[in-house]
N, C-alpha and C. Protein backbone atom coordinates (compact mmCIF):
# COMPACT_ATOMS: atom_id res chain seq x y z
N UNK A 1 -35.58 -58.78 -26.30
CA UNK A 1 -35.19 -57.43 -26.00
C UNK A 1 -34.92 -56.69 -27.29
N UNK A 2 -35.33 -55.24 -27.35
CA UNK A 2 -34.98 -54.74 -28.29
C UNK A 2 -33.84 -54.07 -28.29
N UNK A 3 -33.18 -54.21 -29.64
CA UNK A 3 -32.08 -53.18 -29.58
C UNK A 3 -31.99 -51.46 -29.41
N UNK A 4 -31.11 -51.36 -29.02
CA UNK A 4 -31.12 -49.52 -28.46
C UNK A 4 -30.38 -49.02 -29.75
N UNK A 5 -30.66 -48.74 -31.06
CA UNK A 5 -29.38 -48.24 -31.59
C UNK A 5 -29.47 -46.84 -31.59
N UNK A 6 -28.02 -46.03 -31.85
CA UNK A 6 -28.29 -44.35 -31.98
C UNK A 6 -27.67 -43.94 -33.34
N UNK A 7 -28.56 -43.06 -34.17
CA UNK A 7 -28.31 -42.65 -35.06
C UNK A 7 -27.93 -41.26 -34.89
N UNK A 8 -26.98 -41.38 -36.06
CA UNK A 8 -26.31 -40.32 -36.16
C UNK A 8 -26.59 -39.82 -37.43
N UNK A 9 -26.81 -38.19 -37.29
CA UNK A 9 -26.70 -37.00 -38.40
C UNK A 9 -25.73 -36.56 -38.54
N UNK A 10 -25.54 -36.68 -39.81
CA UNK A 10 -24.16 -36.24 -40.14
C UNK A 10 -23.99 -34.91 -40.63
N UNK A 11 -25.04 -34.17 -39.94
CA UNK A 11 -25.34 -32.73 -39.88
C UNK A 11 -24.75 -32.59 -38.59
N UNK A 12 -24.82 -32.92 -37.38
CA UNK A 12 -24.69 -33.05 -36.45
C UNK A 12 -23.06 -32.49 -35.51
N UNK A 13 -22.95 -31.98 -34.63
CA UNK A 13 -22.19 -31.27 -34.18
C UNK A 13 -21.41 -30.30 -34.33
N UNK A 14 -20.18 -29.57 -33.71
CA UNK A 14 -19.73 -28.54 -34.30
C UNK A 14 -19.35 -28.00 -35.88
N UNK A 15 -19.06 -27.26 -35.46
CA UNK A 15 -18.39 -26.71 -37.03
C UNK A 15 -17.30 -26.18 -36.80
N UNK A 16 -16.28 -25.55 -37.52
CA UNK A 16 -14.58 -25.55 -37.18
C UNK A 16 -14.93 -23.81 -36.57
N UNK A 17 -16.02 -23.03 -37.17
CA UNK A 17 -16.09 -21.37 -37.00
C UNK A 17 -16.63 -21.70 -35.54
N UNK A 18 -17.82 -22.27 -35.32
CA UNK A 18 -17.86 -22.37 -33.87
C UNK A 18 -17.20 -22.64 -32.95
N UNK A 19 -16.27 -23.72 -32.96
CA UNK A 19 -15.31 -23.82 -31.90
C UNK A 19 -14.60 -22.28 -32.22
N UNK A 20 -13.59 -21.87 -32.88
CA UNK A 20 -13.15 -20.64 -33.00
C UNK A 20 -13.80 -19.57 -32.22
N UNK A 21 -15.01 -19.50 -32.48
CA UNK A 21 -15.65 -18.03 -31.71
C UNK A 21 -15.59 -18.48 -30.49
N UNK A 22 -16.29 -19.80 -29.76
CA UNK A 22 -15.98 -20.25 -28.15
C UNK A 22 -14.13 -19.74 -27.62
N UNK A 23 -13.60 -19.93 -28.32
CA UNK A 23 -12.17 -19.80 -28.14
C UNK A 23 -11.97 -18.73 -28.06
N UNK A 24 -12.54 -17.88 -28.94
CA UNK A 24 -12.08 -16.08 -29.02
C UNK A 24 -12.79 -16.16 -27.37
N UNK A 25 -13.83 -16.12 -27.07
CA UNK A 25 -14.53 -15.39 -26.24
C UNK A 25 -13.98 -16.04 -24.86
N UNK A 26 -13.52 -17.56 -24.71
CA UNK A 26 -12.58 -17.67 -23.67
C UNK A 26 -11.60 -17.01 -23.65
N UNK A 27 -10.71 -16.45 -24.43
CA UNK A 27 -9.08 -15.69 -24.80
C UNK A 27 -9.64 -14.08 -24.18
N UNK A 28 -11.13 -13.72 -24.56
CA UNK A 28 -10.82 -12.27 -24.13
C UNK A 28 -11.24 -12.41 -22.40
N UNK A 29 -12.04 -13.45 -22.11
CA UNK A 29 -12.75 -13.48 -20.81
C UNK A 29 -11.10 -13.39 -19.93
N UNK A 30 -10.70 -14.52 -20.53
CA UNK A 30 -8.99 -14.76 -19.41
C UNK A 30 -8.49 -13.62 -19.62
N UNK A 31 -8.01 -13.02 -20.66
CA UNK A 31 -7.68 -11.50 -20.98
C UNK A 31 -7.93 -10.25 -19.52
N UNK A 32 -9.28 -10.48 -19.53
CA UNK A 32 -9.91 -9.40 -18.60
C UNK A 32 -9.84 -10.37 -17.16
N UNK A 33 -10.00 -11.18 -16.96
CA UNK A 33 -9.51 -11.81 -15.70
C UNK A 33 -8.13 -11.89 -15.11
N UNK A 34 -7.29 -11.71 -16.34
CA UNK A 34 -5.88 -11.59 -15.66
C UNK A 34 -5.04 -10.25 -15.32
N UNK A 35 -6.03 -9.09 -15.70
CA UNK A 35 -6.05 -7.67 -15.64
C UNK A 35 -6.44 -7.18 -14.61
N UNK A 36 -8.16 -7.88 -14.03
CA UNK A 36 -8.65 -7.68 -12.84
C UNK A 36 -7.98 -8.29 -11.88
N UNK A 37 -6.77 -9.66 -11.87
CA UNK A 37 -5.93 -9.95 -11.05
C UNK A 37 -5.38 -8.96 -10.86
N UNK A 38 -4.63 -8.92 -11.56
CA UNK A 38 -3.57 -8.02 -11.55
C UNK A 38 -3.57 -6.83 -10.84
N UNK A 39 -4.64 -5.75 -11.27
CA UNK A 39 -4.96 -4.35 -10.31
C UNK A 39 -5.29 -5.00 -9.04
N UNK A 40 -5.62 -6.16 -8.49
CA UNK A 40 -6.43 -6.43 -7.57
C UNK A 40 -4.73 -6.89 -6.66
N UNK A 41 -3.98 -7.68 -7.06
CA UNK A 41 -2.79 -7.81 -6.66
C UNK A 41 -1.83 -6.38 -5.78
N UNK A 42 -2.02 -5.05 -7.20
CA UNK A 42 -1.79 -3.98 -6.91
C UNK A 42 -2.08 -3.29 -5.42
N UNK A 43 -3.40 -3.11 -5.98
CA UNK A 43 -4.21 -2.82 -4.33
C UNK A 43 -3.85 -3.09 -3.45
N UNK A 44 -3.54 -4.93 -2.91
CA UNK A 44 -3.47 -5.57 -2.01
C UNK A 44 -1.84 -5.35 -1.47
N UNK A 45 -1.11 -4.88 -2.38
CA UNK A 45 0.49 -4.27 -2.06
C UNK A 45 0.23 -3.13 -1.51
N UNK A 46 -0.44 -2.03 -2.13
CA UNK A 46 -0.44 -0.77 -1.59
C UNK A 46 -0.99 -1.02 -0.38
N UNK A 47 -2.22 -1.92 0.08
CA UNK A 47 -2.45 -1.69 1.51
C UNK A 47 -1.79 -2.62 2.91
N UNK A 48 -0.78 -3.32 2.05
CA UNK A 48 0.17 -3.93 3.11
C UNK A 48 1.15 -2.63 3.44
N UNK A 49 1.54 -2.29 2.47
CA UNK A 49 2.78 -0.95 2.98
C UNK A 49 1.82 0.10 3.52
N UNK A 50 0.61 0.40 3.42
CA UNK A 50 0.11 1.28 4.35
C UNK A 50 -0.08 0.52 5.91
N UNK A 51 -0.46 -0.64 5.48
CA UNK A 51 -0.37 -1.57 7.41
C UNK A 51 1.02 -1.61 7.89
N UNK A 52 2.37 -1.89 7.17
CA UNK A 52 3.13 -1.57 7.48
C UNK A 52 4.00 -0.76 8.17
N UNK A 53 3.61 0.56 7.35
CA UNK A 53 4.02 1.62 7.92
C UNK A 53 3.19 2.40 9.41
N UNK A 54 1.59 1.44 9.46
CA UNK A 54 1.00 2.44 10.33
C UNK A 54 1.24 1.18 11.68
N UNK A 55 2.07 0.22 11.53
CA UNK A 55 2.37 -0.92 12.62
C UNK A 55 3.81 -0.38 12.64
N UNK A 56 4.05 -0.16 12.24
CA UNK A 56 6.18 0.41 12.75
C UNK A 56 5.79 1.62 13.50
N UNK A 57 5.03 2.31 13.07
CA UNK A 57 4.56 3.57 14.00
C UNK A 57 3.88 2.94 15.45
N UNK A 58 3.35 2.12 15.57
CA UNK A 58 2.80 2.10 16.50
C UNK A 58 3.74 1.21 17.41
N UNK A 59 4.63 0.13 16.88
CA UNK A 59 5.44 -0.34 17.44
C UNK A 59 6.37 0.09 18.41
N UNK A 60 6.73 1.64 17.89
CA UNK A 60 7.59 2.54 18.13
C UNK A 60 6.42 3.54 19.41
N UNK A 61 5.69 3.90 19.15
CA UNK A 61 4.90 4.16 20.29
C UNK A 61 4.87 3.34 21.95
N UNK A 62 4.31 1.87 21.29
CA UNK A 62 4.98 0.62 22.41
C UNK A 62 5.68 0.79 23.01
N UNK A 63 6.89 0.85 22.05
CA UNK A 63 8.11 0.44 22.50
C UNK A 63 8.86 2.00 23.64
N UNK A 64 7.95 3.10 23.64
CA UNK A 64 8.24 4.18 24.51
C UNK A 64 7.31 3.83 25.69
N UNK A 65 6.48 3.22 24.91
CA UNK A 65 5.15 3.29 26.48
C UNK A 65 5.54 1.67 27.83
N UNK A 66 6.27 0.88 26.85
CA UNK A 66 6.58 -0.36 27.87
C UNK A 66 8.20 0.14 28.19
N UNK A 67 8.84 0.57 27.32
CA UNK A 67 10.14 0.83 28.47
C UNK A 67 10.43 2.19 29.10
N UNK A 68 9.47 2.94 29.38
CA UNK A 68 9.58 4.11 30.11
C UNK A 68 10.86 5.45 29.43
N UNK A 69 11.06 5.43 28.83
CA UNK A 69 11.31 6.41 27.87
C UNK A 69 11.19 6.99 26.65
N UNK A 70 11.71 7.93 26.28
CA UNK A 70 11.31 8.88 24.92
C UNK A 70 11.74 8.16 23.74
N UNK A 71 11.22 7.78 22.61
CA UNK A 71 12.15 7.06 21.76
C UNK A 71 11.37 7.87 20.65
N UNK A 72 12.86 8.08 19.53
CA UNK A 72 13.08 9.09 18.74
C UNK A 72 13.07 8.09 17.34
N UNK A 73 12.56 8.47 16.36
CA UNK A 73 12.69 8.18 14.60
C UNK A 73 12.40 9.29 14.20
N UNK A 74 12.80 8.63 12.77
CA UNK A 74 13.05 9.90 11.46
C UNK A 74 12.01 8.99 10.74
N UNK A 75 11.78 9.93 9.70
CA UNK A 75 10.64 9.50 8.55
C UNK A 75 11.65 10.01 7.11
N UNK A 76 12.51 9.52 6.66
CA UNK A 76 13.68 9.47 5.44
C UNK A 76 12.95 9.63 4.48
N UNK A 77 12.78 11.17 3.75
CA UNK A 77 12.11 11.22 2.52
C UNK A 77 12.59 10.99 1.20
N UNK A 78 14.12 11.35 1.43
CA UNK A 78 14.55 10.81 0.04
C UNK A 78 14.99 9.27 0.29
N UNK A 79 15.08 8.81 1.53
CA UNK A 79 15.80 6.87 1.38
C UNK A 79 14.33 6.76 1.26
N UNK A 80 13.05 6.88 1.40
CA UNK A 80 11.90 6.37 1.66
C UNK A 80 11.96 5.38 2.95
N UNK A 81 12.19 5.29 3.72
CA UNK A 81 12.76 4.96 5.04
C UNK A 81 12.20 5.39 6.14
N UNK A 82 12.02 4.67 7.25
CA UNK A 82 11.44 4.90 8.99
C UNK A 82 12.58 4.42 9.59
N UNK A 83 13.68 4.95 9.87
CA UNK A 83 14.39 4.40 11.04
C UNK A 83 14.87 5.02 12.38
N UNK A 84 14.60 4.74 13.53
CA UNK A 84 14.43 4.51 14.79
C UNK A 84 16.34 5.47 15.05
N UNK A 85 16.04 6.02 15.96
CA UNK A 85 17.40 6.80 16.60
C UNK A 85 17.93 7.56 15.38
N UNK A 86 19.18 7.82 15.98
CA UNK A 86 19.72 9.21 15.51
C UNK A 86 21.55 8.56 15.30
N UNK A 87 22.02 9.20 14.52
CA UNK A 87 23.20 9.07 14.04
C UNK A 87 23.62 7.80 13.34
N UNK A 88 24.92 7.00 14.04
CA UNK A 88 25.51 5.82 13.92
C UNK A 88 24.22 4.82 15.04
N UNK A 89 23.87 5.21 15.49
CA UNK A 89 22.72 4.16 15.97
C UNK A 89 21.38 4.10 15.56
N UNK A 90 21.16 4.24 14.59
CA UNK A 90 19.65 4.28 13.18
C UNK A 90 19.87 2.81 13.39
N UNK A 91 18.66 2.49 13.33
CA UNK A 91 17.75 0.81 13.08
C UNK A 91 16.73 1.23 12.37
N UNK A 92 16.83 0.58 11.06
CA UNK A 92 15.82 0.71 9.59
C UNK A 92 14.99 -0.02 10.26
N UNK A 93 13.31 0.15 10.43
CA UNK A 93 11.95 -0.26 10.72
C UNK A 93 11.50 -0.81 9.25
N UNK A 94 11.35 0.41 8.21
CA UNK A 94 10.44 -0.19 7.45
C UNK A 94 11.16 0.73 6.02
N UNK A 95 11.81 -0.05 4.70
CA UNK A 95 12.22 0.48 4.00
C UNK A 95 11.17 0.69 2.89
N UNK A 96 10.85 1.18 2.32
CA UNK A 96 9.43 1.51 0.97
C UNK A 96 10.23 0.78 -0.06
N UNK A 97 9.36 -0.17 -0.93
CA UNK A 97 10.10 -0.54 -2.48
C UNK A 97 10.38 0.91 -3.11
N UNK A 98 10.63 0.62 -4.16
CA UNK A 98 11.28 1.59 -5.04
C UNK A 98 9.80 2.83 -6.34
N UNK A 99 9.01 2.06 -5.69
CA UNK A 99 7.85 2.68 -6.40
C UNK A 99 6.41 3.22 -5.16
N UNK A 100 7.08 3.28 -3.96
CA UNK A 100 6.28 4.08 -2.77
C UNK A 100 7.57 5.06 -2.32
N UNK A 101 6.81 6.07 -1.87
CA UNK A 101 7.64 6.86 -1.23
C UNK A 101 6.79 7.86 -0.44
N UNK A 102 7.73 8.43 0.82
CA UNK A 102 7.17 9.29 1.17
C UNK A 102 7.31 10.56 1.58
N UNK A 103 6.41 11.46 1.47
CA UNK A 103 6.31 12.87 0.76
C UNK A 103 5.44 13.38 2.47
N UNK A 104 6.32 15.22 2.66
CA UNK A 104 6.09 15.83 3.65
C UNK A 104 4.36 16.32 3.23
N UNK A 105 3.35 16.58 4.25
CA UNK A 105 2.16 16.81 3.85
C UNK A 105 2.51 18.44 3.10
N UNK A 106 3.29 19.08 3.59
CA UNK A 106 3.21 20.42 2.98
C UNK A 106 3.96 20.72 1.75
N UNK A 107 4.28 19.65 1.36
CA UNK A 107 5.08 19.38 0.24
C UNK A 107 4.22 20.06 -1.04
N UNK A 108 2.96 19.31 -1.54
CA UNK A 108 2.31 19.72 -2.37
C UNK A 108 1.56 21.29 -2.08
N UNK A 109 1.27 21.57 -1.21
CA UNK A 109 0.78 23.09 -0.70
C UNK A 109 1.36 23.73 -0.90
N UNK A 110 2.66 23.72 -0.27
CA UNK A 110 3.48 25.10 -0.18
C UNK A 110 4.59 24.48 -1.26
N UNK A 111 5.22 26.12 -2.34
CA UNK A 111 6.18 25.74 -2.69
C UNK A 111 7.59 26.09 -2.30
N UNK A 112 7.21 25.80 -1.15
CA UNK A 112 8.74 25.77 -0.48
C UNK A 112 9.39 24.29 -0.85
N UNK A 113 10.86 24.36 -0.65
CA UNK A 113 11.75 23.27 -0.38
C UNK A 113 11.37 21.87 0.39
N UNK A 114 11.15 21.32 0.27
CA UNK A 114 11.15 19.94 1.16
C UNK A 114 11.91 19.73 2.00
N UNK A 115 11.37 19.07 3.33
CA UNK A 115 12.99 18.55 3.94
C UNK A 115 13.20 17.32 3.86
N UNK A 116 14.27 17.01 4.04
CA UNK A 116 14.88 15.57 3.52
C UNK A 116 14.17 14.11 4.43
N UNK A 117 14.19 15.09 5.75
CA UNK A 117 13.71 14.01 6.84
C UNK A 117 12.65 14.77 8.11
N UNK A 118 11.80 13.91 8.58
CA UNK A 118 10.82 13.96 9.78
C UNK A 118 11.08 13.71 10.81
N UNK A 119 11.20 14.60 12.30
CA UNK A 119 11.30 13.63 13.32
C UNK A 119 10.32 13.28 14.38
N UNK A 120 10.26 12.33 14.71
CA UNK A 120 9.33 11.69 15.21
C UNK A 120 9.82 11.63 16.45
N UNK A 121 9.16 11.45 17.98
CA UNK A 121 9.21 12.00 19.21
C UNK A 121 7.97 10.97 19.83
N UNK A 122 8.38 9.80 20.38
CA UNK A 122 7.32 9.35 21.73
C UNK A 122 7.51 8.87 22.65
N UNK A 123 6.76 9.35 23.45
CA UNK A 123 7.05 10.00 25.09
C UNK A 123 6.34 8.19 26.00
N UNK A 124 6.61 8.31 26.98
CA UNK A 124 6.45 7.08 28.12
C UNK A 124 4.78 7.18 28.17
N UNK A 125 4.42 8.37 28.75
CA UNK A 125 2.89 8.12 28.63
C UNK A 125 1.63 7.88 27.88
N UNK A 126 2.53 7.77 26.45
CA UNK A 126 1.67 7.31 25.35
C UNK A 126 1.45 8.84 24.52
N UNK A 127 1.79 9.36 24.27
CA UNK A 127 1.59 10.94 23.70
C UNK A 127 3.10 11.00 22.63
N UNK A 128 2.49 11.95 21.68
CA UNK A 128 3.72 11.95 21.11
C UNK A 128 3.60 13.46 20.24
N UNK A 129 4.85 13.64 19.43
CA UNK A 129 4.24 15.22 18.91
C UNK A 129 3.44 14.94 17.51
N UNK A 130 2.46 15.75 17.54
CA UNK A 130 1.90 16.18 16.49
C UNK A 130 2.48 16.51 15.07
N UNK A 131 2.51 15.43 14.39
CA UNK A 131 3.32 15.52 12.65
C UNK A 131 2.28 14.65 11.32
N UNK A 132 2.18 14.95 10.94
CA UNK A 132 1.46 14.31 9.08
C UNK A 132 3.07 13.92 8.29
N UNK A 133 2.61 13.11 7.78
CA UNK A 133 3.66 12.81 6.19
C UNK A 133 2.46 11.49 5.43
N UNK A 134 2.80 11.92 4.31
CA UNK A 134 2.20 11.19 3.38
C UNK A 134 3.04 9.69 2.59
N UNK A 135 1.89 8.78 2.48
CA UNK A 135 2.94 7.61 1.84
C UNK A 135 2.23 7.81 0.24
N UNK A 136 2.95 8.11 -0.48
CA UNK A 136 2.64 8.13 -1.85
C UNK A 136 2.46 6.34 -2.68
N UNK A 137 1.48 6.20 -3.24
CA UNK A 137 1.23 4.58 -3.61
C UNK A 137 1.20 4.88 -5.22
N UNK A 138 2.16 3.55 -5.73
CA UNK A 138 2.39 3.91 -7.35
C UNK A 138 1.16 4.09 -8.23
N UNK A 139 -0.36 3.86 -7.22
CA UNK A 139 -1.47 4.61 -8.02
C UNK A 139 -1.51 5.94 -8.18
N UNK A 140 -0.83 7.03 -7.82
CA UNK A 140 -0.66 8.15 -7.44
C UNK A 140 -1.60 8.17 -6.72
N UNK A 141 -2.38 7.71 -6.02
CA UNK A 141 -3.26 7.89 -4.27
C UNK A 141 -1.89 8.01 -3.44
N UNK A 142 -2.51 8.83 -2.03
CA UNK A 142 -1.62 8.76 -1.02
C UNK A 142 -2.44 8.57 0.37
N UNK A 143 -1.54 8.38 1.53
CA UNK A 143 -2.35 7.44 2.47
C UNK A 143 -1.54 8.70 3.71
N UNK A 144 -2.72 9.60 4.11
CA UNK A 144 -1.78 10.47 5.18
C UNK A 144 -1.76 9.97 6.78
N UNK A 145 -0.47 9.80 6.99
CA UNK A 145 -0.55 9.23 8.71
C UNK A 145 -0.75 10.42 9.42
N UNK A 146 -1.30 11.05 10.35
CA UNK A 146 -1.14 11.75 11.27
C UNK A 146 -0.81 10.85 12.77
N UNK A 147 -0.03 11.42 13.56
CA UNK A 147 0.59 11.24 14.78
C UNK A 147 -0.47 12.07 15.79
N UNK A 148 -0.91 12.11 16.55
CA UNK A 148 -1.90 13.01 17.73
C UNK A 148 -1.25 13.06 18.38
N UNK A 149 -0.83 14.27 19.24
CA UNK A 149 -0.01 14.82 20.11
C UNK A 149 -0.91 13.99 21.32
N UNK A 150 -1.46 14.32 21.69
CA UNK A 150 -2.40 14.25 22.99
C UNK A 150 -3.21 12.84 23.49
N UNK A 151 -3.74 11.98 22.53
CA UNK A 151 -4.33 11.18 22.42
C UNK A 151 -3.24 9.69 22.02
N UNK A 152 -2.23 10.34 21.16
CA UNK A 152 -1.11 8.97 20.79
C UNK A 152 -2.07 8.22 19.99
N UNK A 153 -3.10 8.55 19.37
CA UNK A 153 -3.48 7.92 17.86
C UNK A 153 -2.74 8.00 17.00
N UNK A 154 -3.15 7.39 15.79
CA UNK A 154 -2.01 6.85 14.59
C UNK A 154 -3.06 7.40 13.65
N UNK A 155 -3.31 7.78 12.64
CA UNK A 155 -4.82 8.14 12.16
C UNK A 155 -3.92 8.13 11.05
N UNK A 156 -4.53 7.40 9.88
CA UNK A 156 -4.75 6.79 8.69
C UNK A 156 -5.65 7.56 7.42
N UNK A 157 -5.42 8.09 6.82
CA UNK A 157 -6.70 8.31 5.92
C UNK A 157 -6.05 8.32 4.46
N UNK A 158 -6.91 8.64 3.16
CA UNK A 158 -6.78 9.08 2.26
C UNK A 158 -6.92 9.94 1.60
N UNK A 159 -5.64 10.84 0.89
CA UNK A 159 -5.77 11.96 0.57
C UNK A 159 -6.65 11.84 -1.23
N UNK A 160 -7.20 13.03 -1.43
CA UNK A 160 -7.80 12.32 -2.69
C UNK A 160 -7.28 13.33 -3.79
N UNK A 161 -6.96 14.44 -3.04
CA UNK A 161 -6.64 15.49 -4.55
C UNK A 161 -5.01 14.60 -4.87
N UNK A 162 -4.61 15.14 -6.21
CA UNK A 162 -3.77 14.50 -7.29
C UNK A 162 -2.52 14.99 -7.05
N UNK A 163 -1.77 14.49 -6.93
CA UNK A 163 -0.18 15.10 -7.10
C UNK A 163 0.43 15.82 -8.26
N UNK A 164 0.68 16.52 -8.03
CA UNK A 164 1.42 17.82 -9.47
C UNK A 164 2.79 17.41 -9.99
């Protein structure tokens, strides 16, 4: 049998600058991968608090249409807040972190005053009154709910002009 031997050049394999540049170019790749996490993380927050907020609304719709009466919330613009009844009997639904909030649709239009709070109104047969408010997302995008008087849709969209 013959022997297998392997020779070696001692020219042969890296050099200390090549590993270095492989290294740079892994450091910027992870760089930009942990950035595209990151916004991508973002996103995925902003559209839980928009499911959030458009499932407490509808909850609250339910909750008029299975127990046969009117049930009343506020939309809290300065607590950033949805809570259910009126006075000493408020039950917080859905509180906003500290970097969503939400803003009356006529807020940016008109420069009138703001009001502090929204009220919200739904009726046994599934109908409720006709109101907009906006959820402001720390992208400065905002996500406008409309309420349908007539129909008791929840309607969702995105506003695209910029906040001032």
């Amino acid at each position: 049998m013959g022997k297998c031997t392997l020779q070696r050049d001692s020219n042969s394999g890296f050099t200390l600058l090549e590993l270095l540049i492989v290294l740079a170019l892994i450091a910027v790749a992870s760089v930009f991968s942990i950035a595209a996490v990151d916004r991508l993380a973002g996103r995925v927050q902003e559209r839980r608090w928009s499911d959030l907020t458009q499932q407490s609304l509808a909850k609250l719709r339910n909750k008029a249409v299975m127990g046969g009466m009117v049930v009343s919330a506020e939309v809290d613009f300065e607590g950033g807040q949805l809570v259910q009844g009126a006075g000493d009997a408020q039950d917080r639904l859905l509180v906003l972190p500290t970097s969503f909030r939400f803003l009356p649709t006529n807020a940016v239009a008109s420069g009138n005053t703001t009001p502090s709070k929204l009220a919200l109104y739904f009726y046994p047969d599934g109908t409720m009154d006709d109101v907009m408010f906006d959820l402001v997302l720390p992208s400065e995008g905002r996500r406008r709910f409309h309420l349908m008087r007539f129909t008791g849709k929840i309607e969702r969209t995105t506003v695209q002009d910029v906040l001032q």
